[in-house]
C-alpha atoms as a PDB file:
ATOM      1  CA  UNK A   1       0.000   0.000   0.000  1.00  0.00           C
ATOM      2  CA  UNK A   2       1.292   3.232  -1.152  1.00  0.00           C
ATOM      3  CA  UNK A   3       1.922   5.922   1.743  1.00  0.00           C
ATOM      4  CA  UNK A   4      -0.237   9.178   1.342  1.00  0.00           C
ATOM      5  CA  UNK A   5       1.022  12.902   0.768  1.00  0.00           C
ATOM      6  CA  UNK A   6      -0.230  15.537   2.661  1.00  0.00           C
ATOM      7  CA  UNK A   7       0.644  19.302   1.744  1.00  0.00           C
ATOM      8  CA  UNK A   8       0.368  21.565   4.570  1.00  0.00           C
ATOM      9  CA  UNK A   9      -0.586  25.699   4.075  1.00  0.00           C
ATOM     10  CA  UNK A  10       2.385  26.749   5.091  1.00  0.00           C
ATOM     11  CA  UNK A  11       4.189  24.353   2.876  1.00  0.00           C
ATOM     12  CA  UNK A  12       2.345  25.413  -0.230  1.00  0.00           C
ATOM     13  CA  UNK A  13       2.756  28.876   0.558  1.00  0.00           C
ATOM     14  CA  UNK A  14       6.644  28.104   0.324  1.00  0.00           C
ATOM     15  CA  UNK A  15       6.147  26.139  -2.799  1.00  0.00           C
ATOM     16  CA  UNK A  16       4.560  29.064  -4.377  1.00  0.00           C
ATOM     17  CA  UNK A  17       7.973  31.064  -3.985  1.00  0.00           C
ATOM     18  CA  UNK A  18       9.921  28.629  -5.808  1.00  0.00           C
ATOM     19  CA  UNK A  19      10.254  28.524  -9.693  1.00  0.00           C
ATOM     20  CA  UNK A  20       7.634  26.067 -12.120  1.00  0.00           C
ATOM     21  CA  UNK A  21      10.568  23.421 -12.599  1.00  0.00           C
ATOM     22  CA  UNK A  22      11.820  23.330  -8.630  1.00  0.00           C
ATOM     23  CA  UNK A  23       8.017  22.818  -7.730  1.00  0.00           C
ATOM     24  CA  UNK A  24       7.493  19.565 -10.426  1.00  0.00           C
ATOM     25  CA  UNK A  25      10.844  18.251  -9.421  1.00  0.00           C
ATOM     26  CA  UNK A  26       9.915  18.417  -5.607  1.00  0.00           C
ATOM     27  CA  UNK A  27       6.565  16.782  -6.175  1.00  0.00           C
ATOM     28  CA  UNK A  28       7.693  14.423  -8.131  1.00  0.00           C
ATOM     29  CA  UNK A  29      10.322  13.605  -5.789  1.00  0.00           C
ATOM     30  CA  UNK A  30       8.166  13.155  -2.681  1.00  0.00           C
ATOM     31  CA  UNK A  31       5.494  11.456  -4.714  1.00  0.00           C
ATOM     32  CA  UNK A  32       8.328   9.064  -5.943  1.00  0.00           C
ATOM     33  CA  UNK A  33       8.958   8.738  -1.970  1.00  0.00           C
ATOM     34  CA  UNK A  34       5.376   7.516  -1.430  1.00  0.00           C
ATOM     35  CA  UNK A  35       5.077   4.847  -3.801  1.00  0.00           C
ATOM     36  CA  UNK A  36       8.065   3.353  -2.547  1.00  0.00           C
ATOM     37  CA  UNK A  37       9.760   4.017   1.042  1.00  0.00           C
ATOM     38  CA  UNK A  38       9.672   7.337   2.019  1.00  0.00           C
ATOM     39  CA  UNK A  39      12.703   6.441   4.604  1.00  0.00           C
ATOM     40  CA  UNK A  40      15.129   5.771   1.932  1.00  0.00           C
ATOM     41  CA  UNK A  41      14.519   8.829   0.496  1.00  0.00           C
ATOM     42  CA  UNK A  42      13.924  10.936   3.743  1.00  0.00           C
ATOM     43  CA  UNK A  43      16.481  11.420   6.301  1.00  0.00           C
ATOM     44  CA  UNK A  44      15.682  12.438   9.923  1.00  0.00           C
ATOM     45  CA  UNK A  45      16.813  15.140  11.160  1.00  0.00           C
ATOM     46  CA  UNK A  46      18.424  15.449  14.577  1.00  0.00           C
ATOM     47  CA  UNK A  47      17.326  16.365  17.796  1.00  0.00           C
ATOM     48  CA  UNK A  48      13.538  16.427  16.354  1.00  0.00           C
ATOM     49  CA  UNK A  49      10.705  13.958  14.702  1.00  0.00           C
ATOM     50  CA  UNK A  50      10.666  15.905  10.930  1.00  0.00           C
ATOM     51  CA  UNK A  51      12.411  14.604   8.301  1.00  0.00           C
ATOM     52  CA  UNK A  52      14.202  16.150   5.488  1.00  0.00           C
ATOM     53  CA  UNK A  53      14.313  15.573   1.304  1.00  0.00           C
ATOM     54  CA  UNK A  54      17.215  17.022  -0.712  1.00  0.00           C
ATOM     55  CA  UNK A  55      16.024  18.180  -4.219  1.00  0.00           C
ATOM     56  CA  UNK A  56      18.941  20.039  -5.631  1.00  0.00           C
ATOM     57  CA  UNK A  57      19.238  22.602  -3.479  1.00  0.00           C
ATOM     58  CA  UNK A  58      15.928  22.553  -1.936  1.00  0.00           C
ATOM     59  CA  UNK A  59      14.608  20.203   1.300  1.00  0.00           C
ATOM     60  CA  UNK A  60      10.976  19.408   1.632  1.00  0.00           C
ATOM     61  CA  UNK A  61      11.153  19.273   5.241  1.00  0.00           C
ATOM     62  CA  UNK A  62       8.192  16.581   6.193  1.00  0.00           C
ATOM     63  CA  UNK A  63       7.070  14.670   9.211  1.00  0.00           C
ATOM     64  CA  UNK A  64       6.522  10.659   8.544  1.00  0.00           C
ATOM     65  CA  UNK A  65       3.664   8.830  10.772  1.00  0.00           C
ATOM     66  CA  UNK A  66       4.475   5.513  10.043  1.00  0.00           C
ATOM     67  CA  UNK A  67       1.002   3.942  11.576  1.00  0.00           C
ATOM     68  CA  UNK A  68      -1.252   6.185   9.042  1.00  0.00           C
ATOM     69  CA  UNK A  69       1.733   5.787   6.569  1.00  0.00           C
ATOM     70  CA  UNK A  70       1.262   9.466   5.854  1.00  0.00           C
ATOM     71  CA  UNK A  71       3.967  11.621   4.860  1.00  0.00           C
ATOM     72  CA  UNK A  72       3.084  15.080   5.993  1.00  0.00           C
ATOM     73  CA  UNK A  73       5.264  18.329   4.216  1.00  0.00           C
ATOM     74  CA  UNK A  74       5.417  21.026   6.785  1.00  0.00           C
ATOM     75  CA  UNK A  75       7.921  23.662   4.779  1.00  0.00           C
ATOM     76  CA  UNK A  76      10.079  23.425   1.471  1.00  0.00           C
ATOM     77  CA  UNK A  77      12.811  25.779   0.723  1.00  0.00           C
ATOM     78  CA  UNK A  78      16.279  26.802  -0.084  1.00  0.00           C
ATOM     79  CA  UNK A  79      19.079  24.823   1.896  1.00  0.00           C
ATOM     80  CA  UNK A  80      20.477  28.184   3.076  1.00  0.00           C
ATOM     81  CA  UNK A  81      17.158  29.519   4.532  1.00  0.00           C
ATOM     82  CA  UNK A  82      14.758  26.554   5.315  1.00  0.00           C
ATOM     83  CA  UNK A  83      16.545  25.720   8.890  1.00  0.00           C
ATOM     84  CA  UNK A  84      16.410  28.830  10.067  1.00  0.00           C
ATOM     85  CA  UNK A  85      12.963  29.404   9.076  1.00  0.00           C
ATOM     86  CA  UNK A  86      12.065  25.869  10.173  1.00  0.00           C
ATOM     87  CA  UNK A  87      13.645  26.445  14.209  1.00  0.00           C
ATOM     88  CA  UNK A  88      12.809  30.125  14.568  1.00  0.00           C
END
């Protein structure tokens, strides 16, 4: 059974910032993810339950509930910004 995407606002608001291409590439990236396992091509990150997704030089920054098997993207952005923006 294929794991299920869910987009949250605040993560569509950020996709909306990025260019046409970086947007298809990171959906089709994380939709890749789902039909397979998202933890090969997620990697936690420390010290916290999210997850991360490098796409060039983007992250989709997600959090993984393995009992739904839902993949939940709570903020995508540039590797130089997205931390800071994702701890503030």
């Amino acid at each position: 059974m294929p794991w299920s995407v869910k987009w949250m606002p605040q993560a569509l608001r950020d996709m909306e910032a990025l260019e046409k291409n970086e947007r298809e590439r990171i959906v089709r990236k994380v939709e890749e993810a789902a039909a397979t396992d998202p933890f090969r091509a997620f990697q936690r990150l420390r010290g916290c339950d999210e997850h991360r997704m490098r796409v060039g030089g983007n992250r989709a920054i997600a959090l993984i509930a393995h009992s739904s098997k839902t993949i939940e993207i709570h903020r995508v952005g540039h590797r130089k910004h997205i931390y800071k923006r994702l701890f503030k």
